[in-house]
N, C-alpha and C. Protein backbone atom coordinates (compact mmCIF):
# COMPACT_ATOMS: atom_id res chain seq x y z
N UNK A 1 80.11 133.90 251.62
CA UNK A 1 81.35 134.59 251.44
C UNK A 1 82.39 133.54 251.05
N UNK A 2 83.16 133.76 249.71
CA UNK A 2 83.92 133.17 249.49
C UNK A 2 85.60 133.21 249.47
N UNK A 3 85.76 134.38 249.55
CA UNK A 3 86.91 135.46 249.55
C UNK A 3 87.64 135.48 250.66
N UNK A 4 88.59 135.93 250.90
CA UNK A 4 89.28 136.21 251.70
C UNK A 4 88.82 137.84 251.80
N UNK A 5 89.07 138.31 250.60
CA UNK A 5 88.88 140.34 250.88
C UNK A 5 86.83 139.78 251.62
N UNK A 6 86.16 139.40 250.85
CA UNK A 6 85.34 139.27 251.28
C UNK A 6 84.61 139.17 252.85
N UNK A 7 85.51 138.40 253.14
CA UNK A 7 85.82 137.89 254.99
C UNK A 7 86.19 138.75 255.45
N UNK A 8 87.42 140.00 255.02
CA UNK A 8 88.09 140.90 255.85
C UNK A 8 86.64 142.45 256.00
N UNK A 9 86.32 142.18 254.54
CA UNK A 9 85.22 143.16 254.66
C UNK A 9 83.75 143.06 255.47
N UNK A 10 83.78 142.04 255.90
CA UNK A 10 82.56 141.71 256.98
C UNK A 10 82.84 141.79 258.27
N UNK A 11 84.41 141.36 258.28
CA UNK A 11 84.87 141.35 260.06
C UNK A 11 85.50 142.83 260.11
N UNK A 12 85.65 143.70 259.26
CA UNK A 12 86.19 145.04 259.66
C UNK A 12 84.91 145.76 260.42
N UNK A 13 83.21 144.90 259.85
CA UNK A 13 82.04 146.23 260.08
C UNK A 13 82.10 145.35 261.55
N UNK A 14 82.51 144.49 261.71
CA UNK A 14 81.61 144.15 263.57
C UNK A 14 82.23 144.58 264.71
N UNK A 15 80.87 144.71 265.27
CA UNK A 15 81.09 146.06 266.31
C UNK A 15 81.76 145.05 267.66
N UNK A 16 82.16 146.04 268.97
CA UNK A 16 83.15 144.96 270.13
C UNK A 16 81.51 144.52 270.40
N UNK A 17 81.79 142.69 271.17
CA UNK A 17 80.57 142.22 271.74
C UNK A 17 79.80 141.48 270.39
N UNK A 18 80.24 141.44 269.09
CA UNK A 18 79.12 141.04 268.28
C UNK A 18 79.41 139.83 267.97
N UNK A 19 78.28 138.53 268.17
CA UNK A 19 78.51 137.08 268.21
C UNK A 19 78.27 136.78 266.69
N UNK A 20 79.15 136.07 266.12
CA UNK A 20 79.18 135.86 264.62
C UNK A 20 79.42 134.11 264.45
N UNK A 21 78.91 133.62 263.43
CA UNK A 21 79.15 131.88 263.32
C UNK A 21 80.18 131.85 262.09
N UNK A 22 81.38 131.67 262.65
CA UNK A 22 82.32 131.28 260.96
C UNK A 22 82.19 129.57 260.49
N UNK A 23 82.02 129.22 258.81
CA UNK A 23 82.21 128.16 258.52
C UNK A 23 83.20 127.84 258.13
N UNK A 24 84.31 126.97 258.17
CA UNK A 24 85.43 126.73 257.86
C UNK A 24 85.52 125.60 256.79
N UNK A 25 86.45 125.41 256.06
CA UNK A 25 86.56 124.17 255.40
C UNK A 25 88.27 124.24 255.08
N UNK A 26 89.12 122.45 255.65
CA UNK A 26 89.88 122.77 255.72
C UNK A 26 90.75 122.61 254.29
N UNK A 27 92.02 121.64 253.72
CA UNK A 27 92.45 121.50 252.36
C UNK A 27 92.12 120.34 252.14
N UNK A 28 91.59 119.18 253.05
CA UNK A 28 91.15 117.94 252.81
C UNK A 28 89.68 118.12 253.04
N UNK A 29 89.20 119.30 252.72
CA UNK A 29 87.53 119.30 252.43
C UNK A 29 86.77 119.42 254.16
N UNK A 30 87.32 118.92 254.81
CA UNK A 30 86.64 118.72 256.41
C UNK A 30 86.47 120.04 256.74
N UNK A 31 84.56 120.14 256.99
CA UNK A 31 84.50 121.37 257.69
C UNK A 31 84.02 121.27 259.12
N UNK A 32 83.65 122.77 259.06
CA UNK A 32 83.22 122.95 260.52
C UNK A 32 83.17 124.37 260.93
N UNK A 33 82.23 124.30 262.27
CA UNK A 33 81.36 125.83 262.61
C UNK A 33 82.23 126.26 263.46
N UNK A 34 81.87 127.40 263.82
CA UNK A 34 82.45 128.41 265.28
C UNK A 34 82.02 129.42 265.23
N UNK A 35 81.27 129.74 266.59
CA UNK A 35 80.46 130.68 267.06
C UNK A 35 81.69 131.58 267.83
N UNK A 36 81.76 133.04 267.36
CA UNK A 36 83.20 133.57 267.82
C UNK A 36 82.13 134.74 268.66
N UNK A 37 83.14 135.42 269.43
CA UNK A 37 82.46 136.82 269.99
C UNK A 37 83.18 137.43 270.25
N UNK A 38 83.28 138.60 269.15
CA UNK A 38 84.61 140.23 269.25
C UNK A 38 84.45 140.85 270.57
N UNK A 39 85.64 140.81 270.75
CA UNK A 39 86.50 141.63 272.23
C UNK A 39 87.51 142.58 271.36
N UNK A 40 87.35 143.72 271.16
CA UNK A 40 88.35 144.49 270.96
C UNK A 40 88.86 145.26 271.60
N UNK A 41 88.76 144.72 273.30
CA UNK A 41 90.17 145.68 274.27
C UNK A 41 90.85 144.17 274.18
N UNK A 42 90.49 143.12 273.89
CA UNK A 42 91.69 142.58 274.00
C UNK A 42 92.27 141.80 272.80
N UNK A 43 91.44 141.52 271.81
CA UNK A 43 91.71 140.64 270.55
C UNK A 43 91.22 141.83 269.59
N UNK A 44 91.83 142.98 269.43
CA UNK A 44 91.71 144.11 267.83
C UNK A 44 91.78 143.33 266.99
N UNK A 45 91.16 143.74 265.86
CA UNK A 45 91.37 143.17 264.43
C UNK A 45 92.11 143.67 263.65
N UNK A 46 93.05 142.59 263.08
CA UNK A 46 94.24 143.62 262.24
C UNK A 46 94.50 142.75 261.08
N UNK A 47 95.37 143.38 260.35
CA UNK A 47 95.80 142.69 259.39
C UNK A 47 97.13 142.50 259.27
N UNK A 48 98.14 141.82 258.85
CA UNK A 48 99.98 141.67 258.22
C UNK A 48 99.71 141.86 256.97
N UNK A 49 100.47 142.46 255.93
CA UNK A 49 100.55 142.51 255.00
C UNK A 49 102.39 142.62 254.63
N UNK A 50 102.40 142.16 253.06
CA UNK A 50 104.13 143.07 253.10
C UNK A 50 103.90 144.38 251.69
N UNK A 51 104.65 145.69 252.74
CA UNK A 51 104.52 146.19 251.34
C UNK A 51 105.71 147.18 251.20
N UNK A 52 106.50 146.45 250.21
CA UNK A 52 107.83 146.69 249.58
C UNK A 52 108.43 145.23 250.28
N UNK A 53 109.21 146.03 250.91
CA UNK A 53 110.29 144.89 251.43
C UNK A 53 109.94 145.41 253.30
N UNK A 54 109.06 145.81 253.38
CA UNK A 54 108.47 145.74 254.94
C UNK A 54 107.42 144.82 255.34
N UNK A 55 107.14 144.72 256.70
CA UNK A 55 105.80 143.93 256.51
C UNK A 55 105.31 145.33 257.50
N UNK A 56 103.67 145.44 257.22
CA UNK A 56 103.01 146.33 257.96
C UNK A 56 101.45 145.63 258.55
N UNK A 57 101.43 146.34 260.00
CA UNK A 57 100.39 145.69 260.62
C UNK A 57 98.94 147.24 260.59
N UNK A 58 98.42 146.60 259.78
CA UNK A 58 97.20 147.20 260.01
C UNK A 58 96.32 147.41 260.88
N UNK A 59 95.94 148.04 262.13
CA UNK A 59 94.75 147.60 262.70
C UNK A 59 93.40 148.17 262.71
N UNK A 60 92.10 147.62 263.12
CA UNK A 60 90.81 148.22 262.39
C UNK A 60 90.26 148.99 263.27
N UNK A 61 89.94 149.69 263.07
CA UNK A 61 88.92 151.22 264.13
C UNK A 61 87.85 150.29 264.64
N UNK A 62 87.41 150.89 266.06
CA UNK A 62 86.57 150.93 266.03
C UNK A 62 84.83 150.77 265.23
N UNK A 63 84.44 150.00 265.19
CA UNK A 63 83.16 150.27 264.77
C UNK A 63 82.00 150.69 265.56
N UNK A 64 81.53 152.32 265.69
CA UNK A 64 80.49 152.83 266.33
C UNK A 64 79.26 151.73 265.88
N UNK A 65 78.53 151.26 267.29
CA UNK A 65 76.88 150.71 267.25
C UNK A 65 76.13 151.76 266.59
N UNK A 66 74.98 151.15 265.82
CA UNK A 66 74.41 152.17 265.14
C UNK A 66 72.82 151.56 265.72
């Protein structure tokens, strides 16, 4: 994944409880791992955006386990 929309579209499908590894790289090239694990009663996933002259906070549903 190289994207940003890309990134938002992978972390919108994970369900609460699901352990994921992000790779990072920072503007001087230095990377690095992190093993994260979604809590969404307490860390929801959302987004900021601005649209007009507002800013609006998005946040993401639920994702039912399948």
């Amino acid at each position: 994944m190289t994207t940003l929309a890309s990134f938002l579209a992978s972390a919108k499908k994970l369900a609460h409880g699901a352990t994921v590894r992000v790779k990072t790289c920072d503007l001087n090239g230095k990377k690095a791992v992190f093993t994260l694990k979604t809590d969404h009663n307490y860390w929801r996933g959302y987004e900021v955006f601005a649209e007009g002259d507002q800013w609006v906070q998005r946040i993401y549903d639920e994702v039912p386990v399948e």
